[in-house]
C-alpha atoms as a PDB file:
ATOM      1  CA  UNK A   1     -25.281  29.033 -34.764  1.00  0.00           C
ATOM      2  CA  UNK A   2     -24.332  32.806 -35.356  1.00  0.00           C
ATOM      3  CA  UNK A   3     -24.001  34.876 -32.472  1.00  0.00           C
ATOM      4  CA  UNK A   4     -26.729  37.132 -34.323  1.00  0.00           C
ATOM      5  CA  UNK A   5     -29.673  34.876 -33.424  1.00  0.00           C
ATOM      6  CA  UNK A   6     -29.126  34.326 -29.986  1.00  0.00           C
ATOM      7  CA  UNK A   7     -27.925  38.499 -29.981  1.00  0.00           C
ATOM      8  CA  UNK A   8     -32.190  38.909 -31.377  1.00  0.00           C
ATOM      9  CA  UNK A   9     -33.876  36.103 -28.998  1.00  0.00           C
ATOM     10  CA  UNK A  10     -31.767  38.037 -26.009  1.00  0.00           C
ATOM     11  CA  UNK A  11     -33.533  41.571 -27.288  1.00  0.00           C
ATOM     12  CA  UNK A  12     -36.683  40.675 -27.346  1.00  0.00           C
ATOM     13  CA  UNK A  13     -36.516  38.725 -23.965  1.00  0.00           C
ATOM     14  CA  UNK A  14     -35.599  42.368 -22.742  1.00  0.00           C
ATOM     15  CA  UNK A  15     -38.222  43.919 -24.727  1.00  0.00           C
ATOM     16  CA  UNK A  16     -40.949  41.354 -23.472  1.00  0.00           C
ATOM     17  CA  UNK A  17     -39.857  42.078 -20.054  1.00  0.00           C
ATOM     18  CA  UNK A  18     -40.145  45.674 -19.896  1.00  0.00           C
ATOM     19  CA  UNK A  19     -43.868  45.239 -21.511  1.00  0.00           C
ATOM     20  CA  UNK A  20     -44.700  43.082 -18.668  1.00  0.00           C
ATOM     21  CA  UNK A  21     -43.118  45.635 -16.522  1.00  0.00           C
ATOM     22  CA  UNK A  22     -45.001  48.364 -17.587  1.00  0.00           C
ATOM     23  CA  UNK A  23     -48.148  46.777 -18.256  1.00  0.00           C
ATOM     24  CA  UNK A  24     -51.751  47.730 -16.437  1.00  0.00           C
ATOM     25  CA  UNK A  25     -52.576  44.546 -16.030  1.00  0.00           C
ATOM     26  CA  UNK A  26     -50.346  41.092 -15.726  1.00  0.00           C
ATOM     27  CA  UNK A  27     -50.752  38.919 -18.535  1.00  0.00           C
ATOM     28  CA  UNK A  28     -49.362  35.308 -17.425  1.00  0.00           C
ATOM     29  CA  UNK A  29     -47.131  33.745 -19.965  1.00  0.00           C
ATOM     30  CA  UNK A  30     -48.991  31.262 -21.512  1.00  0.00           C
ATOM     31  CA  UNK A  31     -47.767  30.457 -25.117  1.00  0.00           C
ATOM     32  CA  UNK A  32     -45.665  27.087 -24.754  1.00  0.00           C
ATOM     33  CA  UNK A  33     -47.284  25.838 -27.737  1.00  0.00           C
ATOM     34  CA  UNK A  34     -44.979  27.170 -29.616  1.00  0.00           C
ATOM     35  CA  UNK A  35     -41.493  25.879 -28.231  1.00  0.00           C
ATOM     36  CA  UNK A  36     -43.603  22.428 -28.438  1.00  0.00           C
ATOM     37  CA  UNK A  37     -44.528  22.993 -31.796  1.00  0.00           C
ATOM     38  CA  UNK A  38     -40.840  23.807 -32.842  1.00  0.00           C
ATOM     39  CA  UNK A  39     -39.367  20.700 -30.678  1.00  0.00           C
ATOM     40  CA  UNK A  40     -42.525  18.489 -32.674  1.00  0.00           C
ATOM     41  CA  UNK A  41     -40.831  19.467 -36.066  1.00  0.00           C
ATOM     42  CA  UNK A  42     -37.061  18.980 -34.501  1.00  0.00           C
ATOM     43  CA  UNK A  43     -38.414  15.106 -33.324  1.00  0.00           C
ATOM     44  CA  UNK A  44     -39.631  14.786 -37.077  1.00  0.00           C
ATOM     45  CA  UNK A  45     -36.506  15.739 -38.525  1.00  0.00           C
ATOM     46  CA  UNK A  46     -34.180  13.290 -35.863  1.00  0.00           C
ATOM     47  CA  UNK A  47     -36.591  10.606 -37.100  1.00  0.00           C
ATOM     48  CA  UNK A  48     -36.059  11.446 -41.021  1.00  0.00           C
ATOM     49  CA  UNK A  49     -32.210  11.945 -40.032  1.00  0.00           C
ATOM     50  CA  UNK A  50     -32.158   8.190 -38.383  1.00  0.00           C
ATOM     51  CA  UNK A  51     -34.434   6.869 -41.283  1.00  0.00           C
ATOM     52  CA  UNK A  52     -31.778   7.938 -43.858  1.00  0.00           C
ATOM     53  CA  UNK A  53     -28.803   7.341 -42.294  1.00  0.00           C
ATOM     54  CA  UNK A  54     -30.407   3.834 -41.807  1.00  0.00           C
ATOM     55  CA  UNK A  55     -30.959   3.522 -45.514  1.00  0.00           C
ATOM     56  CA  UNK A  56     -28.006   4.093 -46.750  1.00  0.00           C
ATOM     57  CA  UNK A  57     -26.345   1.892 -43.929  1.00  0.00           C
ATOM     58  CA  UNK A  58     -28.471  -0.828 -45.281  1.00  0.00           C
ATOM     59  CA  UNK A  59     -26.262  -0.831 -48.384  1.00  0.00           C
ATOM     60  CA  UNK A  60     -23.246  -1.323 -47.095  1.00  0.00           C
ATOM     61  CA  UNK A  61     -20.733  -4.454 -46.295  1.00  0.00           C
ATOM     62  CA  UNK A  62     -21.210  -3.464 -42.656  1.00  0.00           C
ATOM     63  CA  UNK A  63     -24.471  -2.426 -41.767  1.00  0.00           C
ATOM     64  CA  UNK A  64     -23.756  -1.265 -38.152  1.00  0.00           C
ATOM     65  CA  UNK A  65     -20.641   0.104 -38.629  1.00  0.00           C
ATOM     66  CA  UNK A  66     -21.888   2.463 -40.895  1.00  0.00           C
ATOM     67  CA  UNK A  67     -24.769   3.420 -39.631  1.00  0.00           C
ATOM     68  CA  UNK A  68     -22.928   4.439 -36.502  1.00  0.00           C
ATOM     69  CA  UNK A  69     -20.469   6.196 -38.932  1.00  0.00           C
ATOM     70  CA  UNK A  70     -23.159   7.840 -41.016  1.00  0.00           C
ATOM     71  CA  UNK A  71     -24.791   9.208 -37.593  1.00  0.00           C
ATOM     72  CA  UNK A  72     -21.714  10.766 -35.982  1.00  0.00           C
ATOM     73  CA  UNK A  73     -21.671  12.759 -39.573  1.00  0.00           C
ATOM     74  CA  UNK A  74     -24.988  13.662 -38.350  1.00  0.00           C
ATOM     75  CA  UNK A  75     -24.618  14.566 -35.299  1.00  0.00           C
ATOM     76  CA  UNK A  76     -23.390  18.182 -36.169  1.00  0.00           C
ATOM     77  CA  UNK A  77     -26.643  18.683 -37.980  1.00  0.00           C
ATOM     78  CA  UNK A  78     -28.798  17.492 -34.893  1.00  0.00           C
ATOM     79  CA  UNK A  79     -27.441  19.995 -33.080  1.00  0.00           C
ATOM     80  CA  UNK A  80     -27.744  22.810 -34.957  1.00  0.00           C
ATOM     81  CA  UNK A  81     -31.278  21.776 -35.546  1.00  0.00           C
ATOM     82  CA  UNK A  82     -31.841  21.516 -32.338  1.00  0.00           C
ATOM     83  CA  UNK A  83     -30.516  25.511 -31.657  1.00  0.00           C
ATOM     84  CA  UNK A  84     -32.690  26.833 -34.210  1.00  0.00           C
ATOM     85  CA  UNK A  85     -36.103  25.080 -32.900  1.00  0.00           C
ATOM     86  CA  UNK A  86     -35.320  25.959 -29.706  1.00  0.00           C
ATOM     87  CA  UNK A  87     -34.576  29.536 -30.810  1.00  0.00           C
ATOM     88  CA  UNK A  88     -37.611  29.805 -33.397  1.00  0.00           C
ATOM     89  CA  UNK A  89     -39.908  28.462 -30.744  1.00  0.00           C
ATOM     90  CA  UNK A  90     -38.715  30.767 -27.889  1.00  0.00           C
ATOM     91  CA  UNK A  91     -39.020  33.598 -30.362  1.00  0.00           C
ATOM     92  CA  UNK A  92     -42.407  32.717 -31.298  1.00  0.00           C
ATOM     93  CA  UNK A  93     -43.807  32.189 -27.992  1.00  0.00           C
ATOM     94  CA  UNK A  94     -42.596  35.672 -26.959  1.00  0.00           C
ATOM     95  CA  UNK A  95     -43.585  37.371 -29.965  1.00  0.00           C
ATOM     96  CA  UNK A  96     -47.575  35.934 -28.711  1.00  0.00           C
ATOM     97  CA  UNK A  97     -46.960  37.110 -25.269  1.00  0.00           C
ATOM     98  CA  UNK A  98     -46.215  40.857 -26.542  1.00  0.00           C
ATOM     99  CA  UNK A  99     -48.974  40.589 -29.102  1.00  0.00           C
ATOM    100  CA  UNK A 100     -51.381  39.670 -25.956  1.00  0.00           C
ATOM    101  CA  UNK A 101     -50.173  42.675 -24.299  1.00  0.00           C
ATOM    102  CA  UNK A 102     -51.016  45.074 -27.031  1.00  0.00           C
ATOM    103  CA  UNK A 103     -54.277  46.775 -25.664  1.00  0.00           C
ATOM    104  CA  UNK A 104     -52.584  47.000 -21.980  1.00  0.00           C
ATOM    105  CA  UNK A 105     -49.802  49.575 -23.412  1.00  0.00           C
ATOM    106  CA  UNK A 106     -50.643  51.519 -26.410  1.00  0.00           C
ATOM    107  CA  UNK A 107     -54.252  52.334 -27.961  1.00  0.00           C
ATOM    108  CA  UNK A 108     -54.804  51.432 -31.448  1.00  0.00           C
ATOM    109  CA  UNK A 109     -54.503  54.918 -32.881  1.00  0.00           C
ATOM    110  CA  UNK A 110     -53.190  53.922 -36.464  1.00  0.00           C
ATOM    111  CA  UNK A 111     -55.807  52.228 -37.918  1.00  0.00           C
ATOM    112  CA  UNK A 112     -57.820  55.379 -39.459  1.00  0.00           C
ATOM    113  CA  UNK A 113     -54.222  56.693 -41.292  1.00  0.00           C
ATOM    114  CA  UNK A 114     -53.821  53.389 -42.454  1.00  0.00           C
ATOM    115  CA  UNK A 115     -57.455  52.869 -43.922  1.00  0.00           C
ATOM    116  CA  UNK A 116     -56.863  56.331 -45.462  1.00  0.00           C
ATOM    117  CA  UNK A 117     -53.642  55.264 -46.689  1.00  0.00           C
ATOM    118  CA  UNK A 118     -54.596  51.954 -48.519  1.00  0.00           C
ATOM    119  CA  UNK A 119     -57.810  54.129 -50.288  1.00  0.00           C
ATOM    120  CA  UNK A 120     -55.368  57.023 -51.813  1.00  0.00           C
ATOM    121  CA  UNK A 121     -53.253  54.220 -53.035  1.00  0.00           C
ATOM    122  CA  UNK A 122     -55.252  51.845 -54.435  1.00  0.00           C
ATOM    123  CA  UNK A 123     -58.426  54.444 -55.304  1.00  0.00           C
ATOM    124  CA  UNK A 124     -61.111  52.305 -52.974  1.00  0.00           C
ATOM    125  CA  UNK A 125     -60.845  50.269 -49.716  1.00  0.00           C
ATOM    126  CA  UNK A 126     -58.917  46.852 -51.151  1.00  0.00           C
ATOM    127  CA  UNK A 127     -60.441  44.588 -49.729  1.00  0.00           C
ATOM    128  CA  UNK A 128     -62.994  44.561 -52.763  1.00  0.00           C
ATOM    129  CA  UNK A 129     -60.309  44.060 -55.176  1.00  0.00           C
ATOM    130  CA  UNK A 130     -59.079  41.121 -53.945  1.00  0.00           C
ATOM    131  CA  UNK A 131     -62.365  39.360 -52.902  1.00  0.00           C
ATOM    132  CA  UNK A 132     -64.569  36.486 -54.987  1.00  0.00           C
ATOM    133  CA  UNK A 133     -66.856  34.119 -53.898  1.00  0.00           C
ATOM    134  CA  UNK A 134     -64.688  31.179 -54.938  1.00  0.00           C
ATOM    135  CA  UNK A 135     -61.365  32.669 -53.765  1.00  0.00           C
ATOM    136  CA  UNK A 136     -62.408  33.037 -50.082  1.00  0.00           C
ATOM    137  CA  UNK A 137     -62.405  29.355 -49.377  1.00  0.00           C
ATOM    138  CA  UNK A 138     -59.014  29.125 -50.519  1.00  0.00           C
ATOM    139  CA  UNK A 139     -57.712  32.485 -48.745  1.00  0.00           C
ATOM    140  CA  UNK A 140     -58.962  30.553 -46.186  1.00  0.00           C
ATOM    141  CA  UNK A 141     -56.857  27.382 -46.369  1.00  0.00           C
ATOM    142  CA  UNK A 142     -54.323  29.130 -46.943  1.00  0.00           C
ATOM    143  CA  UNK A 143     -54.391  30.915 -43.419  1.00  0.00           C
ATOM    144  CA  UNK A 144     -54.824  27.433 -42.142  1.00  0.00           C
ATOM    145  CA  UNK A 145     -51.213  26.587 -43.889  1.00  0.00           C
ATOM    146  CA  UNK A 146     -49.646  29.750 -42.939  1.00  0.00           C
ATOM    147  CA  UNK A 147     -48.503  28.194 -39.465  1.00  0.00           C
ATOM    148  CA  UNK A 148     -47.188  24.237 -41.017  1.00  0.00           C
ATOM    149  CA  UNK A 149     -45.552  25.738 -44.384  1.00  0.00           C
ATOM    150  CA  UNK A 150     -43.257  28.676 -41.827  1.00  0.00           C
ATOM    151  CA  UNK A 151     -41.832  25.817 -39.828  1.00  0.00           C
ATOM    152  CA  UNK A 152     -41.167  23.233 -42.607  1.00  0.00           C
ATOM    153  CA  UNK A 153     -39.511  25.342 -44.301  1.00  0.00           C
ATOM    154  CA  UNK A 154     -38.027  26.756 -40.830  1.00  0.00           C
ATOM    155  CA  UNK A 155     -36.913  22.798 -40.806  1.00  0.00           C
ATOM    156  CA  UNK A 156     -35.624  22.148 -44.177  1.00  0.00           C
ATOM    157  CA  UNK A 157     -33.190  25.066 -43.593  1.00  0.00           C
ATOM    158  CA  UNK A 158     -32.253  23.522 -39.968  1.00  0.00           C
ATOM    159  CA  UNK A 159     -31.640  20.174 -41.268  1.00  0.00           C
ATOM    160  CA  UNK A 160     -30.054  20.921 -44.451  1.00  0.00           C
ATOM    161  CA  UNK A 161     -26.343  20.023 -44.943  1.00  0.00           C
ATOM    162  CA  UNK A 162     -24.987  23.657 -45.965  1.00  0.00           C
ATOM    163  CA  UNK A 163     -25.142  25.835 -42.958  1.00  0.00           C
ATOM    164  CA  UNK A 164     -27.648  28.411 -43.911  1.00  0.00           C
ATOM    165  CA  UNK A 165     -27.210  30.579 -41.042  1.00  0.00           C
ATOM    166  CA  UNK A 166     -28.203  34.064 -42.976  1.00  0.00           C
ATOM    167  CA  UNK A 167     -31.619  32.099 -43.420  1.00  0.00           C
ATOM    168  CA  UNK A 168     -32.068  31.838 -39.773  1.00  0.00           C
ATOM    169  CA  UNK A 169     -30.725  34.960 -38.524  1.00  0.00           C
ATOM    170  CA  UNK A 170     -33.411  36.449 -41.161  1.00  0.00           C
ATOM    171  CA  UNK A 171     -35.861  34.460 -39.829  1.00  0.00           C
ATOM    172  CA  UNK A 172     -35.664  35.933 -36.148  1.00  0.00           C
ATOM    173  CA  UNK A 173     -35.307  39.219 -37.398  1.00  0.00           C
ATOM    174  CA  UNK A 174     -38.228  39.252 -38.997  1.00  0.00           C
ATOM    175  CA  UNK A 175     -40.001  38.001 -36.079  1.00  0.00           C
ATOM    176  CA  UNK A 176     -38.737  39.927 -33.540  1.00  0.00           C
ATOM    177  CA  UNK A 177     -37.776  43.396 -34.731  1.00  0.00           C
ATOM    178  CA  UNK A 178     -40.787  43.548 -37.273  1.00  0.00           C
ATOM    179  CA  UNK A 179     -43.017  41.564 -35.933  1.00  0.00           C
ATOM    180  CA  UNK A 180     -42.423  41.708 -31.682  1.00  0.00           C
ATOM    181  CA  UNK A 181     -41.176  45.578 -31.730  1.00  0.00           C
ATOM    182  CA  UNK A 182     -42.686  46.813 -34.803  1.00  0.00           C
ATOM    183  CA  UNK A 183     -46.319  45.944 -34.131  1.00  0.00           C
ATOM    184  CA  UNK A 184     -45.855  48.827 -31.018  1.00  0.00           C
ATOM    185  CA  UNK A 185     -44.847  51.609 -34.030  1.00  0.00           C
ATOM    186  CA  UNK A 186     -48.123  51.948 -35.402  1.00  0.00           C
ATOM    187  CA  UNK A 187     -50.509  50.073 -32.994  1.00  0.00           C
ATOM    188  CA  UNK A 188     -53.535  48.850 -35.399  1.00  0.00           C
ATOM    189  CA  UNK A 189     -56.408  46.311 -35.078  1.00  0.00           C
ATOM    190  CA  UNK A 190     -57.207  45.823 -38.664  1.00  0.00           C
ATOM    191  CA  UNK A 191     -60.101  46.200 -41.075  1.00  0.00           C
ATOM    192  CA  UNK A 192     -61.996  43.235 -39.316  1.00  0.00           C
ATOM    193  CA  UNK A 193     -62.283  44.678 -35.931  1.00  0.00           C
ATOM    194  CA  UNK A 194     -62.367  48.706 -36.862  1.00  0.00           C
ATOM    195  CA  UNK A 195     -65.901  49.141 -35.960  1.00  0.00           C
ATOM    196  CA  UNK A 196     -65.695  46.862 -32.787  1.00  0.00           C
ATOM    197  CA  UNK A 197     -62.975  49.352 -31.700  1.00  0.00           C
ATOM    198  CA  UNK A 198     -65.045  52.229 -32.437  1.00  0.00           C
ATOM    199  CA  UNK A 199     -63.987  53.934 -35.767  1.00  0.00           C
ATOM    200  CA  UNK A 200     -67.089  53.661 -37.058  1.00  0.00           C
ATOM    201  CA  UNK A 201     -69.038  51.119 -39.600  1.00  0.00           C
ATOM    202  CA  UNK A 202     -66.269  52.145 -42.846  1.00  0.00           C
ATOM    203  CA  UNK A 203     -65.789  47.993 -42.962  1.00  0.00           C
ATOM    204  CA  UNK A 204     -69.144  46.494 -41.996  1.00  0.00           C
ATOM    205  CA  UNK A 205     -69.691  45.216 -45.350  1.00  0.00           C
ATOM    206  CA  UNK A 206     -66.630  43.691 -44.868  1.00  0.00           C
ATOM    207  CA  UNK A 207     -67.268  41.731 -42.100  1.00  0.00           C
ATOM    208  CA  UNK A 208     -70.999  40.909 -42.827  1.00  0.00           C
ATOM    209  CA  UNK A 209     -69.789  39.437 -46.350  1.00  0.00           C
ATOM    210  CA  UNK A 210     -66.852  37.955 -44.641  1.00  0.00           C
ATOM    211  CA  UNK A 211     -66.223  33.917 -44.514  1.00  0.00           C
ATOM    212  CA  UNK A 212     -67.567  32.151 -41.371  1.00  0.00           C
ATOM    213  CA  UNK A 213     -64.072  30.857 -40.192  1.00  0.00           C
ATOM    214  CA  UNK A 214     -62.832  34.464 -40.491  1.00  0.00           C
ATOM    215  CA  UNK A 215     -65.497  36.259 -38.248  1.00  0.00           C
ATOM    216  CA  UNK A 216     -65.097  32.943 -36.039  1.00  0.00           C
ATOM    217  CA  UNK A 217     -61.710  33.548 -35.343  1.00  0.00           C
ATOM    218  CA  UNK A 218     -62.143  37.500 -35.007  1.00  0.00           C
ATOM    219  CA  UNK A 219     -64.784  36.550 -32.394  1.00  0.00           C
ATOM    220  CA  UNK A 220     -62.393  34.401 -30.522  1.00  0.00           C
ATOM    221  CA  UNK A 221     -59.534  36.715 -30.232  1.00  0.00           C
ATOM    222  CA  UNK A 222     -62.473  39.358 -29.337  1.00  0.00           C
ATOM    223  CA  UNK A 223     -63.140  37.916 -26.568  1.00  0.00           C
ATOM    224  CA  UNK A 224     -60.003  37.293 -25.043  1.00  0.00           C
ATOM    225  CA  UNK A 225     -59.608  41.035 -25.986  1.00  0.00           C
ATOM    226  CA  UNK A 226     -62.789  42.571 -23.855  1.00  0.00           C
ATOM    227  CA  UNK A 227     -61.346  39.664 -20.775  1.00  0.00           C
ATOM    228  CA  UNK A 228     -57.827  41.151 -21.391  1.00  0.00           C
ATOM    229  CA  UNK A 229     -56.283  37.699 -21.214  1.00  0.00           C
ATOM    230  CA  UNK A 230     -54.065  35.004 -23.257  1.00  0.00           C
ATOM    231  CA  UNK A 231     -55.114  31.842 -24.787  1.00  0.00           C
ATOM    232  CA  UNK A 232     -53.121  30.044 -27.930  1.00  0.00           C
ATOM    233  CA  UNK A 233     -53.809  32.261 -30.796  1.00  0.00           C
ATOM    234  CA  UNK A 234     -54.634  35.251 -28.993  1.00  0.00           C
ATOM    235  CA  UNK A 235     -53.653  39.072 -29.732  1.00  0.00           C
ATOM    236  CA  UNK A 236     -54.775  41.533 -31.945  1.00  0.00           C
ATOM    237  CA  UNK A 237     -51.935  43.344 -34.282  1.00  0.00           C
ATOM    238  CA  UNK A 238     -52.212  44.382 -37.461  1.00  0.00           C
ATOM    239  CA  UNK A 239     -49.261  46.497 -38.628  1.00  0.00           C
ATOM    240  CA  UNK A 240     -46.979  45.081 -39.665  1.00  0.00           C
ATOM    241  CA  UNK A 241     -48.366  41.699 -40.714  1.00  0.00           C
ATOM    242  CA  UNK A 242     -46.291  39.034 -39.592  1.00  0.00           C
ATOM    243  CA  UNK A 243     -48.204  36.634 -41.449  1.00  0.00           C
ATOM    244  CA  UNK A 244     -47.057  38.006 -44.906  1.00  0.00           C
ATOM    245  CA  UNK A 245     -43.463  38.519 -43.692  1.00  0.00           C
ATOM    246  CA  UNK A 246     -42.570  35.448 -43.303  1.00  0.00           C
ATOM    247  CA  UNK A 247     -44.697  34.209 -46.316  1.00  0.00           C
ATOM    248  CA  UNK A 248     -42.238  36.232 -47.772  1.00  0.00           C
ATOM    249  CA  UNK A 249     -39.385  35.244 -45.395  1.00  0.00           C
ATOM    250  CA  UNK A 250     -40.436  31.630 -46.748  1.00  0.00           C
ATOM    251  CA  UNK A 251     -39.999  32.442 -50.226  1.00  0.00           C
ATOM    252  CA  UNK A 252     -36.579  33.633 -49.934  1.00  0.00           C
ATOM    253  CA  UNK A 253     -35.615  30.664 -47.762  1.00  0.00           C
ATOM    254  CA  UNK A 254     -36.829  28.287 -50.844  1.00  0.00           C
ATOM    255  CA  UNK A 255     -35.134  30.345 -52.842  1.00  0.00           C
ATOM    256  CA  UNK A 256     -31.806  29.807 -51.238  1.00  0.00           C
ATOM    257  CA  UNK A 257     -32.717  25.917 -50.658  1.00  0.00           C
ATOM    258  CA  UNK A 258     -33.582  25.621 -54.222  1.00  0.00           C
ATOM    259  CA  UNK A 259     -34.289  27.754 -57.045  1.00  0.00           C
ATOM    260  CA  UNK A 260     -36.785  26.374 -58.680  1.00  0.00           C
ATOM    261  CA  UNK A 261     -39.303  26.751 -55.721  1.00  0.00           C
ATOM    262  CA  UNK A 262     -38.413  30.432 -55.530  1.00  0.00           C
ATOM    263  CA  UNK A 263     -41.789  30.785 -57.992  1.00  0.00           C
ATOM    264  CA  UNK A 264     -44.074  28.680 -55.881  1.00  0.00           C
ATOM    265  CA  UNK A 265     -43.538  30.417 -52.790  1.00  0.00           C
ATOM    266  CA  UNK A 266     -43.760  33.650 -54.618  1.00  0.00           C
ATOM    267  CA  UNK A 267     -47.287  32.921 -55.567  1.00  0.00           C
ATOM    268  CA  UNK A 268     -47.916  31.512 -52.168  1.00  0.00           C
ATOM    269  CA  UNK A 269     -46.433  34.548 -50.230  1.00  0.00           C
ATOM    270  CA  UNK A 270     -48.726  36.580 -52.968  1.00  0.00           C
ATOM    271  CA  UNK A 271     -51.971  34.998 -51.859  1.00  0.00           C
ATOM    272  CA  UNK A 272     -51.215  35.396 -48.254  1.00  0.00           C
ATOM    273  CA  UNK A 273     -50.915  38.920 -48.594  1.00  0.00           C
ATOM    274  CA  UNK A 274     -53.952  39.094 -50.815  1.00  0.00           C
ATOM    275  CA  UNK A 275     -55.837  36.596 -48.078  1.00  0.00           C
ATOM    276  CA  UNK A 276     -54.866  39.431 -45.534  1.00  0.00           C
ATOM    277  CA  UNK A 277     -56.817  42.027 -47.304  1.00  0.00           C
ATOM    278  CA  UNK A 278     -59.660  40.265 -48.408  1.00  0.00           C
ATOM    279  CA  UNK A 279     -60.773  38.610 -44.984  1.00  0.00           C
ATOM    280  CA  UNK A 280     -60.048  42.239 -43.374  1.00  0.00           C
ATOM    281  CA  UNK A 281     -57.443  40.816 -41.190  1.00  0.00           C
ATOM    282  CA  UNK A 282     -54.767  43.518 -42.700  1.00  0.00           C
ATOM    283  CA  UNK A 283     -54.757  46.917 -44.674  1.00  0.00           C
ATOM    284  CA  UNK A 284     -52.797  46.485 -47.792  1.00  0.00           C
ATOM    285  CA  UNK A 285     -49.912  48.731 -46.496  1.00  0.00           C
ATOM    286  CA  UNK A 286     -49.595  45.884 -43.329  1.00  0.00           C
ATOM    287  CA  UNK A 287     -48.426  43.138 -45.548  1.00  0.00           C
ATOM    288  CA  UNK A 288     -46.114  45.616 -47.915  1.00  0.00           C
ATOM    289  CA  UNK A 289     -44.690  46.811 -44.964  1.00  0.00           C
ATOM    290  CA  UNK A 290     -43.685  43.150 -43.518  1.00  0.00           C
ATOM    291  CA  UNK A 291     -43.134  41.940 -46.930  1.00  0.00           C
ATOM    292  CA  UNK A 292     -40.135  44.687 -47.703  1.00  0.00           C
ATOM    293  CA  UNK A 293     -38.757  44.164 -44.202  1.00  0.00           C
ATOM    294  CA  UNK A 294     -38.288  40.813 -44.577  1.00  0.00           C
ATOM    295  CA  UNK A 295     -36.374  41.497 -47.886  1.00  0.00           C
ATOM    296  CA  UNK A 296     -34.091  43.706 -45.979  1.00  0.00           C
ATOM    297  CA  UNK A 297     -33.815  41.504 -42.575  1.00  0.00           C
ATOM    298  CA  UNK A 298     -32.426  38.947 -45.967  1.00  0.00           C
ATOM    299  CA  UNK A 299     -30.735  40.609 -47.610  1.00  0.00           C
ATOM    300  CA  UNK A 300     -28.636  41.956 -44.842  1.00  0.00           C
ATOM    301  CA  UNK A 301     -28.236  38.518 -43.130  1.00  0.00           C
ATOM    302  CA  UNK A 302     -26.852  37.571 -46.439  1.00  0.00           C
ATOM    303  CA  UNK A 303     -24.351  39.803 -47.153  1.00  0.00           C
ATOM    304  CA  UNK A 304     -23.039  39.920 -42.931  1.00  0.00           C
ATOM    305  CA  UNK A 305     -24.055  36.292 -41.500  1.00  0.00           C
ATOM    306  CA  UNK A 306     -20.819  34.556 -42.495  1.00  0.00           C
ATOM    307  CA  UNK A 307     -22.213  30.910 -44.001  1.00  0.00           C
ATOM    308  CA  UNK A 308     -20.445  27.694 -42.992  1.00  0.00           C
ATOM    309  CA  UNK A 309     -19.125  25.507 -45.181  1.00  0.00           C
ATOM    310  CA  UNK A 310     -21.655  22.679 -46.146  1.00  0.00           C
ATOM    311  CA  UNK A 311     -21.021  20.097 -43.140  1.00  0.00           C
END
């Protein structure tokens, strides 16, 4: 694993801690889910690993022998799997606990400049340009896959045989310096919850036209907002969006596994962002924001994480 990764996880362990530090009000660390999560998809992968090397052991004069053979080949793999989901689920987990932390540090003083931003480039609020009745159900599923599509792809890099390091260093540093730090740039709640935060009733047609799992959610991460606690889930960021980020991180990555997916994942990172806008989770500017970063954060882990040779 490149030094990088661990260099990112280590920074934002510091940052975490001097939020917590400097916090009104201690918010106990609460997001394990995560690391589990990340360990879940690491099991999954061990058990495909073991499945395949089984398989092809099957076809040969000696069964055992080379199924022992064909998982010490393995076991370099494992291993480096096993780095990166514990890395990814560390990172994750502490990227929650800062997001929780949010309304304890800074006040949300970015979202009128953003709202006014989005309307002089795009001529009206966005959100109406990217709604339809028949598209919201699907901008909803699509939140739903956000979560499942990051880490399988996340796993598909960590199992693969070429050492795609660059992938993984991108990966953290799109979570951690955009995501962790950069939500504390330009503290913002979103479209969704502007008039709960008192900027007046600019996006209440929004929100009474929104879908029901939407305003459920936004009323679940409300009220751990007024109680000033942390639950699975919890925090309320908006710039930059994380969510479209690593949509976009994800398209690169499938890019890099495989070419031909590189369209796929475009359109999918597309509707993500366009999901963002339409359910008032995000201004427009959120998801261009993470979106570009996480071209960078690639680009540069490309051309200075050195890639191993395929294993």
């Amino acid at each position: 694993m490149s030094r990088s990764a661990y260099i990112l996880v280590v920074i934002q362990i510091l940052f975490v801690a001097m939020l917590a530090l400097v916090s009104t009000h201690p918010v106990p660390f609460v997001f394990g889910r995560p690391l589990l999560a990340a360990m879940s998809f690491w099991s999954v992968g061990l058990a495909l690993v073991l499945a395949r090397t089984g398989w092809l052991a099957l076809r040969a004069d000696r069964p055992l022998s080379a199924f022992g053979a064909g998982l010490k080949d393995e076991v370099p793999i494992l291993i480096r799997a096993l780095k990166i989901a514990l890395l990814a689920g560390t990172a994750l987990a502490l990227h929650g606990w800062a997001k929780s932390m949010m309304p304890l540090i800074v006040d949300f003083r970015a979202d009128a400049p953003l709202a006014n931003l989005d309307l002089a480039i795009f001529g009206q609020d966005p959100w109406r340009l990217f709604r339809s009745d028949w598209l919201m159900p699907i901008y909803g599923y699509a939140y739903l896959l956000w979560f499942p599509v990051t880490f399988v792809t996340l796993g598909f890099i960590a199992f693969s045989r070429r050492d795609l390091r660059p992938a993984v260093v991108a990966f953290l540093a799109t979570l951690v310096v955009c995501g962790t730090m950069g939500q504390y740039l330009l503290p913002s709640a979103g479209p969704i919850f502007f008039e709960r935060m008192g900027f007046g009733p600019r996006f209440a047609e929004l929100v009474s036209t929104n879908h029901f799992s939407f305003n459920r959610v936004s009323d679940y991460l409300w009220l751990h907002y007024q109680s000033r606690d942390a639950a699975i889930g919890t925090g309320i960021s908006a710039m930059p969006s994380v969510h479209v980020a690593l949509a976009t991180w994800t398209a690169c990555a499938a890019f890099r596994l495989w070419r031909p997916l590189a369209i796929p994942a475009g359109v999918y990172a597309l509707g993500i962002w366009a999901a963002s806008i339409a359910s008032g989770w995000h201004y427009a500017t959120d998801g261009l924001a993470g979106a570009i970063l996480a071209i960078v954060f690639f680009i540069l882990a490309e051309r200075f994480v050195p890639e191993a040779k395929s294993t």
